[in-house]
PDBML (XML) file of the C-alpha atoms, coordinates in Angstrom:
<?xml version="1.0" encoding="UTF-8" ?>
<PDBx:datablock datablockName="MODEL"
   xmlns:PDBx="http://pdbml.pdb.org/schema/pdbx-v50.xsd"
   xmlns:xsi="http://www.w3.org/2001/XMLSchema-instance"
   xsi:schemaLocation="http://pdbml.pdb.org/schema/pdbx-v50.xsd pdbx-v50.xsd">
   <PDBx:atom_siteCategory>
      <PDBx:atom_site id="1">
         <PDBx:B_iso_or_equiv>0.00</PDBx:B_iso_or_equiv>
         <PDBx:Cartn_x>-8.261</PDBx:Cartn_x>
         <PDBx:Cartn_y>1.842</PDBx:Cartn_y>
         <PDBx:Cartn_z>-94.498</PDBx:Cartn_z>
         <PDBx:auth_asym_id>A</PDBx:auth_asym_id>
         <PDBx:auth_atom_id>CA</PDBx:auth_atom_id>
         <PDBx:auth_comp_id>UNK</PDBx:auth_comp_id>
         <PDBx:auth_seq_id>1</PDBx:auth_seq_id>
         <PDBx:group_PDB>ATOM</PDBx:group_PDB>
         <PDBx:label_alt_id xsi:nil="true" />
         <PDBx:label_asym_id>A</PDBx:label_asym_id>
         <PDBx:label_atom_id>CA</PDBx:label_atom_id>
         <PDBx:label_comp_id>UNK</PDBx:label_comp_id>
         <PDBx:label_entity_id>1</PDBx:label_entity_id>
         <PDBx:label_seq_id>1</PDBx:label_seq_id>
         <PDBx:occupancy>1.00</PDBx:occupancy>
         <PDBx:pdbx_PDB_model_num>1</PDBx:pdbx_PDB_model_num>
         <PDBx:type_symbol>C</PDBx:type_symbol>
      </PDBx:atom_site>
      <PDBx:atom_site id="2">
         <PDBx:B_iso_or_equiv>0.00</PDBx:B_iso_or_equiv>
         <PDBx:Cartn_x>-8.122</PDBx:Cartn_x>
         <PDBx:Cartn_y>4.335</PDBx:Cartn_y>
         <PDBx:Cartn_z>-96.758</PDBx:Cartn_z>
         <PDBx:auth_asym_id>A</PDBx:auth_asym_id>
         <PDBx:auth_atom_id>CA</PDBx:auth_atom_id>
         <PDBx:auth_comp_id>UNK</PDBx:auth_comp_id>
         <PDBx:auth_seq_id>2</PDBx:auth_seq_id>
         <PDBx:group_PDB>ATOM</PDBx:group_PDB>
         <PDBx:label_alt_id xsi:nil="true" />
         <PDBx:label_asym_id>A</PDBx:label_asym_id>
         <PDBx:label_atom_id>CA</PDBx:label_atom_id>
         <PDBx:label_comp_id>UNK</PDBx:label_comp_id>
         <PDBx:label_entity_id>1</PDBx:label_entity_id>
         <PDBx:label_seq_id>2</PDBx:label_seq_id>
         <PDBx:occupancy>1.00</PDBx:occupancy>
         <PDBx:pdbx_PDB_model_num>1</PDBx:pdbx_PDB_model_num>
         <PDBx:type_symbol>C</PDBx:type_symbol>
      </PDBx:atom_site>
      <PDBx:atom_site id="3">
         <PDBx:B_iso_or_equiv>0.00</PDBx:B_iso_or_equiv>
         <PDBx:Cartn_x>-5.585</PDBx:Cartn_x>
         <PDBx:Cartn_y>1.897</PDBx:Cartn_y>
         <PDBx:Cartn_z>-98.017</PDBx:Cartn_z>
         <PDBx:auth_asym_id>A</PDBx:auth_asym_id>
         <PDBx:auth_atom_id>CA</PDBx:auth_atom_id>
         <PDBx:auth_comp_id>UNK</PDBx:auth_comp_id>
         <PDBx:auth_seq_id>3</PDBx:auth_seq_id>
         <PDBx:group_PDB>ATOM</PDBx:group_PDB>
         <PDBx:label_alt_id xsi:nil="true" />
         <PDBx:label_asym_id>A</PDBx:label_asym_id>
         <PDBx:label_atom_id>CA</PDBx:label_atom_id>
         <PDBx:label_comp_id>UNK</PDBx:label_comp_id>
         <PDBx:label_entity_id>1</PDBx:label_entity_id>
         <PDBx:label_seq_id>3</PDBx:label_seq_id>
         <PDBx:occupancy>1.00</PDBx:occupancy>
         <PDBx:pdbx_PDB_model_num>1</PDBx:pdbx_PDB_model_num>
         <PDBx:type_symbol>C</PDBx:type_symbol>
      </PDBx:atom_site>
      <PDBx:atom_site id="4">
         <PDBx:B_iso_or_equiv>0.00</PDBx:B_iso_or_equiv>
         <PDBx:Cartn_x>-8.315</PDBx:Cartn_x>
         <PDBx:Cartn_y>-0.853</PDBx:Cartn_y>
         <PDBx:Cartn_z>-99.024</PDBx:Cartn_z>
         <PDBx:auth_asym_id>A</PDBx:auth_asym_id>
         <PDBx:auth_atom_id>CA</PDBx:auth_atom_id>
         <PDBx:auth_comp_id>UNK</PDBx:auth_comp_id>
         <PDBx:auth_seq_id>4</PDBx:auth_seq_id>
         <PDBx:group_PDB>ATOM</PDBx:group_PDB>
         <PDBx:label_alt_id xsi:nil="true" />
         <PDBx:label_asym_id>A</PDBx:label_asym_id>
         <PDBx:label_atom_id>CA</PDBx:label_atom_id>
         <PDBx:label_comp_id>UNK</PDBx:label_comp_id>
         <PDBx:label_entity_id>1</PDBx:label_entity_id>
         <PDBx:label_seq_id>4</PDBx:label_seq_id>
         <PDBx:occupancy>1.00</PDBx:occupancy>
         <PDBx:pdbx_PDB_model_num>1</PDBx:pdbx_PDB_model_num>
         <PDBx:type_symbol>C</PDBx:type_symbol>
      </PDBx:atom_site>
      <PDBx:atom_site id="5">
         <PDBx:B_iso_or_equiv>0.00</PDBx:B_iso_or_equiv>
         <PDBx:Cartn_x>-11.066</PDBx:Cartn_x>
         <PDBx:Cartn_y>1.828</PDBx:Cartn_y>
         <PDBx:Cartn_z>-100.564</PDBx:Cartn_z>
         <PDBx:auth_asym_id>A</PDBx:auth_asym_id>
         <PDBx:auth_atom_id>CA</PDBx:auth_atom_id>
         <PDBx:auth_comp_id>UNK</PDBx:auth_comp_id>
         <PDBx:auth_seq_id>5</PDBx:auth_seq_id>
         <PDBx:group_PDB>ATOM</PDBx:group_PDB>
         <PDBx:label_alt_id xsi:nil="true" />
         <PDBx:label_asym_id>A</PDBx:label_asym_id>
         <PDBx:label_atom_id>CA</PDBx:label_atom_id>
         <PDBx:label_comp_id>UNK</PDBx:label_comp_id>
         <PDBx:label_entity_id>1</PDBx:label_entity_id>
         <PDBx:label_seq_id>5</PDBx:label_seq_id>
         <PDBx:occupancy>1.00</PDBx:occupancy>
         <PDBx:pdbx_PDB_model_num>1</PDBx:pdbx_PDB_model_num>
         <PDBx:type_symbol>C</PDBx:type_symbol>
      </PDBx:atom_site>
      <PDBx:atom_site id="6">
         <PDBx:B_iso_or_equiv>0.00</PDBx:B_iso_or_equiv>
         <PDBx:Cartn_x>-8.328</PDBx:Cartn_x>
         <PDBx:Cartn_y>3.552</PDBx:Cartn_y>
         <PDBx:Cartn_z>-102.713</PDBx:Cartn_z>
         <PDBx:auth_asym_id>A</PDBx:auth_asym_id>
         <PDBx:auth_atom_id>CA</PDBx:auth_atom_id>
         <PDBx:auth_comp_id>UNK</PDBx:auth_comp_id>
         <PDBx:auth_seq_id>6</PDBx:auth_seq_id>
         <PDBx:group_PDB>ATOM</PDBx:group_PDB>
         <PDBx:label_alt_id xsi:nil="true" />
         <PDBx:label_asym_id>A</PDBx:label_asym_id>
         <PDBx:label_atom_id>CA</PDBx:label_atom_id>
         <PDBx:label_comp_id>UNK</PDBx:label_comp_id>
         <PDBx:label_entity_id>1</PDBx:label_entity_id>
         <PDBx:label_seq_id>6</PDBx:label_seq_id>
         <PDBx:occupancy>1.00</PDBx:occupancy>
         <PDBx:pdbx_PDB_model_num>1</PDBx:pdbx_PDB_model_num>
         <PDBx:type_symbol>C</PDBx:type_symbol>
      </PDBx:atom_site>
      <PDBx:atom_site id="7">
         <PDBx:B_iso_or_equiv>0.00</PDBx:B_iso_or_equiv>
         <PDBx:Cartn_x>-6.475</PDBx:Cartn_x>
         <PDBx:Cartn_y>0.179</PDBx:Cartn_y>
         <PDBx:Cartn_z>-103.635</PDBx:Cartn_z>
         <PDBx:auth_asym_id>A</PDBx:auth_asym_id>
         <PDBx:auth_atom_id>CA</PDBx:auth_atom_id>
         <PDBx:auth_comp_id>UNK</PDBx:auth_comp_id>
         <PDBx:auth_seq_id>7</PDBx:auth_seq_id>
         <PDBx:group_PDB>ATOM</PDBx:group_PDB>
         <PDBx:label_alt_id xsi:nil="true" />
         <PDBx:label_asym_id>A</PDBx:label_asym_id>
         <PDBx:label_atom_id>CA</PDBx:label_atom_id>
         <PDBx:label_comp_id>UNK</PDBx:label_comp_id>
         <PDBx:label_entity_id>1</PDBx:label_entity_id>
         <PDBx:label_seq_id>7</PDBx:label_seq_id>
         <PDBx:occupancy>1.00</PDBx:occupancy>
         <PDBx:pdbx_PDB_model_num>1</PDBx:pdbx_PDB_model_num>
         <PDBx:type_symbol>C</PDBx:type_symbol>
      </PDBx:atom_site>
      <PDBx:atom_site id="8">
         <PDBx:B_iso_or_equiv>0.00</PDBx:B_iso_or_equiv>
         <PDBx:Cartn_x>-10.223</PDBx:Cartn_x>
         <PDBx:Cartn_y>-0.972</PDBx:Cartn_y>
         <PDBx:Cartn_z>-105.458</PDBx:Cartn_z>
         <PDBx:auth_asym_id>A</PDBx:auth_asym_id>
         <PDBx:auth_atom_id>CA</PDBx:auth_atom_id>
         <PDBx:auth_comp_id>UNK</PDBx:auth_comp_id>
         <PDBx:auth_seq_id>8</PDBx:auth_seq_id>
         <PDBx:group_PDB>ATOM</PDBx:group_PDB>
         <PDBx:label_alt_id xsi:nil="true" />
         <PDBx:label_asym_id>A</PDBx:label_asym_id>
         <PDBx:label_atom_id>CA</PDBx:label_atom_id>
         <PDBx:label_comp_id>UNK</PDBx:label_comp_id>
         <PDBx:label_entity_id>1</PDBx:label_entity_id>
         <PDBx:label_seq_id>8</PDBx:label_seq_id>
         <PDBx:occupancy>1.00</PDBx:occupancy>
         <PDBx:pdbx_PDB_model_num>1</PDBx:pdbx_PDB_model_num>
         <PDBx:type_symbol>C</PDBx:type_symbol>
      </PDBx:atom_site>
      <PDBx:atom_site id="9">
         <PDBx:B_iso_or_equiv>0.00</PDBx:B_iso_or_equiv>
         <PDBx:Cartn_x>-10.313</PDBx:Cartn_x>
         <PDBx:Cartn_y>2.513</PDBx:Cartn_y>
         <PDBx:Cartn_z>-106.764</PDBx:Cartn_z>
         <PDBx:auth_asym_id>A</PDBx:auth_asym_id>
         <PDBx:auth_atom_id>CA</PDBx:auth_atom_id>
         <PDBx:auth_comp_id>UNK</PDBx:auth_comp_id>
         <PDBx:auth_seq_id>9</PDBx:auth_seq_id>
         <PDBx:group_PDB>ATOM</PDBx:group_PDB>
         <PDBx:label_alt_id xsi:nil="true" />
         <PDBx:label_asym_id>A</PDBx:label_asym_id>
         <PDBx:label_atom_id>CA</PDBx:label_atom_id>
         <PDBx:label_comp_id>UNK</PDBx:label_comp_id>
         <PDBx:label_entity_id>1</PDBx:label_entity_id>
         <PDBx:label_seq_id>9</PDBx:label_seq_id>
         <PDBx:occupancy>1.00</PDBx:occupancy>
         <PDBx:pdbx_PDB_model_num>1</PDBx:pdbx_PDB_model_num>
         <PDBx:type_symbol>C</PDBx:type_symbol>
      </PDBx:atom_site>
      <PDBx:atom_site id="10">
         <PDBx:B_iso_or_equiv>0.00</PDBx:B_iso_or_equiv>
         <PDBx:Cartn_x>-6.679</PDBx:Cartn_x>
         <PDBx:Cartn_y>2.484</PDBx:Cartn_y>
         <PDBx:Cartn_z>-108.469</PDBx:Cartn_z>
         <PDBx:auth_asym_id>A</PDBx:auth_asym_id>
         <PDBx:auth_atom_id>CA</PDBx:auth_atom_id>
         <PDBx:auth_comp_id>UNK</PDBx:auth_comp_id>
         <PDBx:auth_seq_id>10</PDBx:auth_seq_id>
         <PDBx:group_PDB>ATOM</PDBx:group_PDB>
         <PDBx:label_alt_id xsi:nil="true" />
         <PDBx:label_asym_id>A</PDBx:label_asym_id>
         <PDBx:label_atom_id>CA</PDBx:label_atom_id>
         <PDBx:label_comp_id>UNK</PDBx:label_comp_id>
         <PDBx:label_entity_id>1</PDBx:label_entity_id>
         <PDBx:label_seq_id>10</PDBx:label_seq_id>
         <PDBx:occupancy>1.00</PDBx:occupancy>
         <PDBx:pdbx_PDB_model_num>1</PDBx:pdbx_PDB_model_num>
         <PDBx:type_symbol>C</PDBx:type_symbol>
      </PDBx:atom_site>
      <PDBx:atom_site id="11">
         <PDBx:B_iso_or_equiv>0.00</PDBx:B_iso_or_equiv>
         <PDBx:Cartn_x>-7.774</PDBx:Cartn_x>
         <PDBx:Cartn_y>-1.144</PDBx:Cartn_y>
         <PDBx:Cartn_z>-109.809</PDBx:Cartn_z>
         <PDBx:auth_asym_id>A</PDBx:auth_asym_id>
         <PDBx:auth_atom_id>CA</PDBx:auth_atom_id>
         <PDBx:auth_comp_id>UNK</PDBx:auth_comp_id>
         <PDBx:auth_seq_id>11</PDBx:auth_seq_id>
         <PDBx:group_PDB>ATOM</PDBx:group_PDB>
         <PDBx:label_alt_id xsi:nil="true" />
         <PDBx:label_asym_id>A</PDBx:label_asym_id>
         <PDBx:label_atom_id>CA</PDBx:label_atom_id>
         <PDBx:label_comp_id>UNK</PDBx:label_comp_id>
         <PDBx:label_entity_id>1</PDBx:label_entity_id>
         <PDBx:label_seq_id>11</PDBx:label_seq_id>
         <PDBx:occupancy>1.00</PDBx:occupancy>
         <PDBx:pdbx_PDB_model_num>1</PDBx:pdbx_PDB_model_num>
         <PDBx:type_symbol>C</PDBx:type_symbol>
      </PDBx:atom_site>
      <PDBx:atom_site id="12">
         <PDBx:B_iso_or_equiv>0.00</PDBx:B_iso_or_equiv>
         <PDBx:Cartn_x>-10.999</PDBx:Cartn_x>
         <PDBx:Cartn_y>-0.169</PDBx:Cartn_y>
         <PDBx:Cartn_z>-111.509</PDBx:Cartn_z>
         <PDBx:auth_asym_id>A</PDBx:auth_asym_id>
         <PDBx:auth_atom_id>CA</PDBx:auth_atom_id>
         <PDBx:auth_comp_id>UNK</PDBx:auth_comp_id>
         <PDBx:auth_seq_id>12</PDBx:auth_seq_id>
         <PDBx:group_PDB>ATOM</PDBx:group_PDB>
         <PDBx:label_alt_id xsi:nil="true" />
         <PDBx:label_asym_id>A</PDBx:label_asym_id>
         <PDBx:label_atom_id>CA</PDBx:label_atom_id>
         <PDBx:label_comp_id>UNK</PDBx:label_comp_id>
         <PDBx:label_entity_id>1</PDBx:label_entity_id>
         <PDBx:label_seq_id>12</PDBx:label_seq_id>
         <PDBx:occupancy>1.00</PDBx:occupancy>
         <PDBx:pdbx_PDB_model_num>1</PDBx:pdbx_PDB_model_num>
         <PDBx:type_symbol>C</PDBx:type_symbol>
      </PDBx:atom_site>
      <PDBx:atom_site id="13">
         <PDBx:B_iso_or_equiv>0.00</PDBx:B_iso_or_equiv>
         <PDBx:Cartn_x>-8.347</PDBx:Cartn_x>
         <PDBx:Cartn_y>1.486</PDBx:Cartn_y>
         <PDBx:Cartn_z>-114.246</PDBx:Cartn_z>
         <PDBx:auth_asym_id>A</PDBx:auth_asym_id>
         <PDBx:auth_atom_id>CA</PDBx:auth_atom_id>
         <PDBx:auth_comp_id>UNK</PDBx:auth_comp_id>
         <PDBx:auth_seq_id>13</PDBx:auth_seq_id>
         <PDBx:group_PDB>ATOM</PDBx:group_PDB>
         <PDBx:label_alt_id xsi:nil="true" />
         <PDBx:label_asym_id>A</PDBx:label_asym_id>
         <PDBx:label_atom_id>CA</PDBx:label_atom_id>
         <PDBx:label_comp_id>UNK</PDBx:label_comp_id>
         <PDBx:label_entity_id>1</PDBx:label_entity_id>
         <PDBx:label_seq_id>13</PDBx:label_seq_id>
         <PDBx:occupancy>1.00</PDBx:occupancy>
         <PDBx:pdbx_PDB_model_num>1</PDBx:pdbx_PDB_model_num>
         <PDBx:type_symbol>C</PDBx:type_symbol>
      </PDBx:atom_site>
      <PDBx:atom_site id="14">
         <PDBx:B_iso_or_equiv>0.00</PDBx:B_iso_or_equiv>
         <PDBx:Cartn_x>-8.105</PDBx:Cartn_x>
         <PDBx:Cartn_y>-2.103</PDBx:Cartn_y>
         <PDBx:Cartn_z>-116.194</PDBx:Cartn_z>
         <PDBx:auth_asym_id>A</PDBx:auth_asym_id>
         <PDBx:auth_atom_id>CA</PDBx:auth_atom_id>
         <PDBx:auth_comp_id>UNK</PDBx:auth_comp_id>
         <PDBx:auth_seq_id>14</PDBx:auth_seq_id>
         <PDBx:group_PDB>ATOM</PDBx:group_PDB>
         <PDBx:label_alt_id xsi:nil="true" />
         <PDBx:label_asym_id>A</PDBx:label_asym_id>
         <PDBx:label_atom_id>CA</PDBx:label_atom_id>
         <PDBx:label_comp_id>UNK</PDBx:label_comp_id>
         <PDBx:label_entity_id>1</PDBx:label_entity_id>
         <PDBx:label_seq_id>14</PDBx:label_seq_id>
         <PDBx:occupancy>1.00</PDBx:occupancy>
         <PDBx:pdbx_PDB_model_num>1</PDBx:pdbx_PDB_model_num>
         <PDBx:type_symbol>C</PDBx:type_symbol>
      </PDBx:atom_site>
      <PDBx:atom_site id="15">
         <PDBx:B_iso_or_equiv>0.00</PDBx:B_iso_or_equiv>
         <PDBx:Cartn_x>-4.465</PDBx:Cartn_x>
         <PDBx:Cartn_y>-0.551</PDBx:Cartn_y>
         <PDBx:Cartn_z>-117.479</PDBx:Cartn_z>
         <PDBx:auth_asym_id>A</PDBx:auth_asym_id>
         <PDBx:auth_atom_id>CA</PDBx:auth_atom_id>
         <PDBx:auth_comp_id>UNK</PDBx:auth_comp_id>
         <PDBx:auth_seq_id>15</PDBx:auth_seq_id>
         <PDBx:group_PDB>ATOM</PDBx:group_PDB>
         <PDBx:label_alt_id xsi:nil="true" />
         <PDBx:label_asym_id>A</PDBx:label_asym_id>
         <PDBx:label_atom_id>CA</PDBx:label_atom_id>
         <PDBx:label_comp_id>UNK</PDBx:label_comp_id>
         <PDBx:label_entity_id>1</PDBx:label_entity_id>
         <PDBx:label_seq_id>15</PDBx:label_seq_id>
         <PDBx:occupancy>1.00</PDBx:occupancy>
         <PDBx:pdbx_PDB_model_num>1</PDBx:pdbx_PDB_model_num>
         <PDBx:type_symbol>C</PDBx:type_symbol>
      </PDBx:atom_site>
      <PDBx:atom_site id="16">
         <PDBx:B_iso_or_equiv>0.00</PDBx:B_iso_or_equiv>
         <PDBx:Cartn_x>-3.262</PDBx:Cartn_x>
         <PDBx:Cartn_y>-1.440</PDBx:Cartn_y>
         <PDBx:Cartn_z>-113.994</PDBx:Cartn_z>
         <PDBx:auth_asym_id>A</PDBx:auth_asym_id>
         <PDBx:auth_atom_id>CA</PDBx:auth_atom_id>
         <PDBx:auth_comp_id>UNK</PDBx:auth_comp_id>
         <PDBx:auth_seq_id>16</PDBx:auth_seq_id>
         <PDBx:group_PDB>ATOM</PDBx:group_PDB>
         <PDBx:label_alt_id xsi:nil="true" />
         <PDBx:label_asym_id>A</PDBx:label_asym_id>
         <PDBx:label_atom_id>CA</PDBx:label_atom_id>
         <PDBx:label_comp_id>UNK</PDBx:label_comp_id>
         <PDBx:label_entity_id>1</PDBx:label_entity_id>
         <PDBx:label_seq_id>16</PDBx:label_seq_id>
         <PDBx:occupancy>1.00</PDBx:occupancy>
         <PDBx:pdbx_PDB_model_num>1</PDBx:pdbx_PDB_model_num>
         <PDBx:type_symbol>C</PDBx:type_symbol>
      </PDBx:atom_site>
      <PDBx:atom_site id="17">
         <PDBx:B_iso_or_equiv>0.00</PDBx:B_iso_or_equiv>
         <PDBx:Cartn_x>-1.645</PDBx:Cartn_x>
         <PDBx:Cartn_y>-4.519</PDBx:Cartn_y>
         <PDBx:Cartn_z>-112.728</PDBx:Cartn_z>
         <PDBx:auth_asym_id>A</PDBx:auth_asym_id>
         <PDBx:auth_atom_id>CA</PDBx:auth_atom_id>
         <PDBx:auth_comp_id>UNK</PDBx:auth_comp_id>
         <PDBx:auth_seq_id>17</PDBx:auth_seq_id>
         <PDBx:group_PDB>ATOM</PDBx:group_PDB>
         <PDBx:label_alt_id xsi:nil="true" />
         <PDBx:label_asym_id>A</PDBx:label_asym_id>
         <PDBx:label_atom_id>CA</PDBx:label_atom_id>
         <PDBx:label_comp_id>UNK</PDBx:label_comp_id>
         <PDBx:label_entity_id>1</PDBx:label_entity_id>
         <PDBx:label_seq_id>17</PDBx:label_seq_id>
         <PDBx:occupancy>1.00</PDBx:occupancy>
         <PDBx:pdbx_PDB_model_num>1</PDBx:pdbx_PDB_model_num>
         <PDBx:type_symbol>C</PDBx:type_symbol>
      </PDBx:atom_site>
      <PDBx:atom_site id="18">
         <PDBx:B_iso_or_equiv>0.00</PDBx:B_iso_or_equiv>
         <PDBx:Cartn_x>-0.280</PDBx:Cartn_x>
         <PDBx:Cartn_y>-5.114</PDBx:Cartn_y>
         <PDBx:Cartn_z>-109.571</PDBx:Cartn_z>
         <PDBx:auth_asym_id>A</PDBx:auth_asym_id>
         <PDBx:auth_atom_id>CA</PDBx:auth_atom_id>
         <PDBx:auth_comp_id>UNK</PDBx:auth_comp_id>
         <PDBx:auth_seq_id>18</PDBx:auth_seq_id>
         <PDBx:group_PDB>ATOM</PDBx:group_PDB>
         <PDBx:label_alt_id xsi:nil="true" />
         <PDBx:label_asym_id>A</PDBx:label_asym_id>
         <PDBx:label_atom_id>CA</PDBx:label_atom_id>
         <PDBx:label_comp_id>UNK</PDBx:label_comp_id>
         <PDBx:label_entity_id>1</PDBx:label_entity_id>
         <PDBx:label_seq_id>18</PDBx:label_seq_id>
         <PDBx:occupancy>1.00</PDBx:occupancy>
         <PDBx:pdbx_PDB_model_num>1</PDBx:pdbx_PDB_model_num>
         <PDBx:type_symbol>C</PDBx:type_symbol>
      </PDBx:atom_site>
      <PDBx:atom_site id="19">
         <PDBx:B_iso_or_equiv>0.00</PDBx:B_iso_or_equiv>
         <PDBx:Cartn_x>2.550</PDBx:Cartn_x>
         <PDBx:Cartn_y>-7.091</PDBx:Cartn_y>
         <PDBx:Cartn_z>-107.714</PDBx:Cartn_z>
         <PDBx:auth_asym_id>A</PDBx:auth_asym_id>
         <PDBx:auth_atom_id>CA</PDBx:auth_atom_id>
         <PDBx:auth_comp_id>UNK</PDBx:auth_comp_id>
         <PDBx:auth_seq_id>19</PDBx:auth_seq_id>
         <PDBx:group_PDB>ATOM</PDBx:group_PDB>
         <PDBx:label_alt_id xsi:nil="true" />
         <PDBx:label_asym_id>A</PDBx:label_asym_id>
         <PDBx:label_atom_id>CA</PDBx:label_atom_id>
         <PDBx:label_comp_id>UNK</PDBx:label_comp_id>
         <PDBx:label_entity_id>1</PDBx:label_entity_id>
         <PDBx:label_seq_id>19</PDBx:label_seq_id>
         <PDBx:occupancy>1.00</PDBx:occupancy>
         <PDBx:pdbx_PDB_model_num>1</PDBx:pdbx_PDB_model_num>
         <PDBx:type_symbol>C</PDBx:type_symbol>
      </PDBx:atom_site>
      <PDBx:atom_site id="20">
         <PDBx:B_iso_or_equiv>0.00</PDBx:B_iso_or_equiv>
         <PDBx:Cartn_x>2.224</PDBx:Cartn_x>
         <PDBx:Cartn_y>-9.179</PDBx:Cartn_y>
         <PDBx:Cartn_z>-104.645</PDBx:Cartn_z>
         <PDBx:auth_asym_id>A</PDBx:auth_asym_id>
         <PDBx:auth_atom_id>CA</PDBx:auth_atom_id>
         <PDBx:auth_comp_id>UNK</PDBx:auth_comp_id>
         <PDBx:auth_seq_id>20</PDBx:auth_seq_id>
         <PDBx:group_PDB>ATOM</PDBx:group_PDB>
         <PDBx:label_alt_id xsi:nil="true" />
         <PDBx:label_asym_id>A</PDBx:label_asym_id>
         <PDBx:label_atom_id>CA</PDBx:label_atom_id>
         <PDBx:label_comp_id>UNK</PDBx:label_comp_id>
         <PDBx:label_entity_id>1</PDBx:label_entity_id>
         <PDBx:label_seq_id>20</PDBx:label_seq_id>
         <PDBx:occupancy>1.00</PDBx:occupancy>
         <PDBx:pdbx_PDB_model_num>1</PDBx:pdbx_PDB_model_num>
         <PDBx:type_symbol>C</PDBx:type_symbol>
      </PDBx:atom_site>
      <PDBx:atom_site id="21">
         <PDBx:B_iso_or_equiv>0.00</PDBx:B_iso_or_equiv>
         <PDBx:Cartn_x>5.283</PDBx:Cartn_x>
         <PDBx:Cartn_y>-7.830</PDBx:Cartn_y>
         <PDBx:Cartn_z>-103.298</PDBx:Cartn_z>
         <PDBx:auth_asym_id>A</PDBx:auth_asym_id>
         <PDBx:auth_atom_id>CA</PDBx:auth_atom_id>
         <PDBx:auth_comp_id>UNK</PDBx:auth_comp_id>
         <PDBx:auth_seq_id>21</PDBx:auth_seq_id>
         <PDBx:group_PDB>ATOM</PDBx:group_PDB>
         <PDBx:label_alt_id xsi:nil="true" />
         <PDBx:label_asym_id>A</PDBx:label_asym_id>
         <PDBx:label_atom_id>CA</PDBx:label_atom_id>
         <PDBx:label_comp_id>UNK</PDBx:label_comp_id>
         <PDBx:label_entity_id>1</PDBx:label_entity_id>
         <PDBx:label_seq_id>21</PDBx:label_seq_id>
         <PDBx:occupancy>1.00</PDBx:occupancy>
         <PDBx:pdbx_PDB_model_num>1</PDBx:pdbx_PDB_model_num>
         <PDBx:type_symbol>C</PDBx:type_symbol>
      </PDBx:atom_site>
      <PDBx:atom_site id="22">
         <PDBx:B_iso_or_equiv>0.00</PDBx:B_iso_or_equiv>
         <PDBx:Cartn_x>6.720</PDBx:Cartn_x>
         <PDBx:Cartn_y>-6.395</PDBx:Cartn_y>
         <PDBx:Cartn_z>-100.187</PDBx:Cartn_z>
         <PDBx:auth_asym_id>A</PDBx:auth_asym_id>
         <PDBx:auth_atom_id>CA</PDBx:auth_atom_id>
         <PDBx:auth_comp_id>UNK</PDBx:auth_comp_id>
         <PDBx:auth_seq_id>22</PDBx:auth_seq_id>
         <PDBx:group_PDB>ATOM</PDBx:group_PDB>
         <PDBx:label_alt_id xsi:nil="true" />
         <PDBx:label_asym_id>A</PDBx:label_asym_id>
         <PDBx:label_atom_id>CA</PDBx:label_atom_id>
         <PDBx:label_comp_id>UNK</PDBx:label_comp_id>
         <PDBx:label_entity_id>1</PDBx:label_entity_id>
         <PDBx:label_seq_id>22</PDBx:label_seq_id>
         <PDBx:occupancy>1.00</PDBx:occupancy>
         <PDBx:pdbx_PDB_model_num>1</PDBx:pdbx_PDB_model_num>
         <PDBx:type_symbol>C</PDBx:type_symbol>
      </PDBx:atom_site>
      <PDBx:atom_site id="23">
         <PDBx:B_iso_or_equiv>0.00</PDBx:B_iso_or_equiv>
         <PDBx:Cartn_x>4.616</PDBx:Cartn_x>
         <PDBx:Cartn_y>-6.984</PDBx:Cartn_y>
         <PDBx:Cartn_z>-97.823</PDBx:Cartn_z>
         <PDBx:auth_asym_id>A</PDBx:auth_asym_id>
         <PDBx:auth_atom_id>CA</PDBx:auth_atom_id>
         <PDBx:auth_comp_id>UNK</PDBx:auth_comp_id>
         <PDBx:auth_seq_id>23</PDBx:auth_seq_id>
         <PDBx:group_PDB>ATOM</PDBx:group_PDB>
         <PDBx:label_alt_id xsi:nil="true" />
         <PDBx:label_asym_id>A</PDBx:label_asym_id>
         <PDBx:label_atom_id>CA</PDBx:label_atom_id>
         <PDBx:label_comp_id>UNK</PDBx:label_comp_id>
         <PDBx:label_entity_id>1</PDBx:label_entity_id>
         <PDBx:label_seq_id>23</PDBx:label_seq_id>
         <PDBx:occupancy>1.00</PDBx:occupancy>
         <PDBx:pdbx_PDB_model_num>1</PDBx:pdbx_PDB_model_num>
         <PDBx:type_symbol>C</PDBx:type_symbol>
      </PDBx:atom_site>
      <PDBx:atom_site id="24">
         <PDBx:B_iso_or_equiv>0.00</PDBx:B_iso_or_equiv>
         <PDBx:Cartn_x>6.862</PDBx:Cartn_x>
         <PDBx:Cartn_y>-8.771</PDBx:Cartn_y>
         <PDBx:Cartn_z>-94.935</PDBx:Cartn_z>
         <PDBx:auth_asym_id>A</PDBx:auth_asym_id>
         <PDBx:auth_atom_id>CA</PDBx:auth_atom_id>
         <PDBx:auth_comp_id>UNK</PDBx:auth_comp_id>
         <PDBx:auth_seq_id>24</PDBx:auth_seq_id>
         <PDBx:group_PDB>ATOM</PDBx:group_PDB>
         <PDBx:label_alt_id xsi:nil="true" />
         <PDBx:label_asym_id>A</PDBx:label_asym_id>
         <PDBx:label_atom_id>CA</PDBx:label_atom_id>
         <PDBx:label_comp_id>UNK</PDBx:label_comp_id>
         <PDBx:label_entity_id>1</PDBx:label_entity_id>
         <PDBx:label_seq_id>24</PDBx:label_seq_id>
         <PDBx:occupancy>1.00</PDBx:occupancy>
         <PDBx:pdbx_PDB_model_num>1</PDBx:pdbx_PDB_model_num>
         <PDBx:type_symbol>C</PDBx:type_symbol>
      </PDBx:atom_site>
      <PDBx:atom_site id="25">
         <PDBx:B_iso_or_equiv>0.00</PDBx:B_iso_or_equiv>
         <PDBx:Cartn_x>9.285</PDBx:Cartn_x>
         <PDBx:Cartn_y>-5.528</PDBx:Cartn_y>
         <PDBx:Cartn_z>-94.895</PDBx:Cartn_z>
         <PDBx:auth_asym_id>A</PDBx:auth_asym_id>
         <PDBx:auth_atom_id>CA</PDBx:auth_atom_id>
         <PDBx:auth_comp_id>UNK</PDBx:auth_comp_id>
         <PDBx:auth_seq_id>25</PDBx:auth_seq_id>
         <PDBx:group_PDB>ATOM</PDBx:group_PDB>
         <PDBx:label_alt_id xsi:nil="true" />
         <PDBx:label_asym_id>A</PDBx:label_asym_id>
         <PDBx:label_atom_id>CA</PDBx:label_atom_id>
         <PDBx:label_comp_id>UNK</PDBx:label_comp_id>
         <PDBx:label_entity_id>1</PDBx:label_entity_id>
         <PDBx:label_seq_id>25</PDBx:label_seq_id>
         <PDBx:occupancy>1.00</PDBx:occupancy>
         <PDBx:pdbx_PDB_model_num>1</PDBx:pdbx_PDB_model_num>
         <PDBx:type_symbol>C</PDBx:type_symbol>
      </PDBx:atom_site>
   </PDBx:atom_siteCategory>
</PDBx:datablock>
């Protein structure tokens, strides 16, 4: 957090996709 509350946020814009990317570096 605030990473989790503004990551649902961003995603109620239905124009957004998102990658599962990243996340080990």
């Amino acid at each position: 957090d605030p990473w989790r509350q503004n990551i649902k946020e961003l995603a109620r814009r239905e124009n957004v996709y998102c990658k599962v990317s990243g996340l080990v570096t």
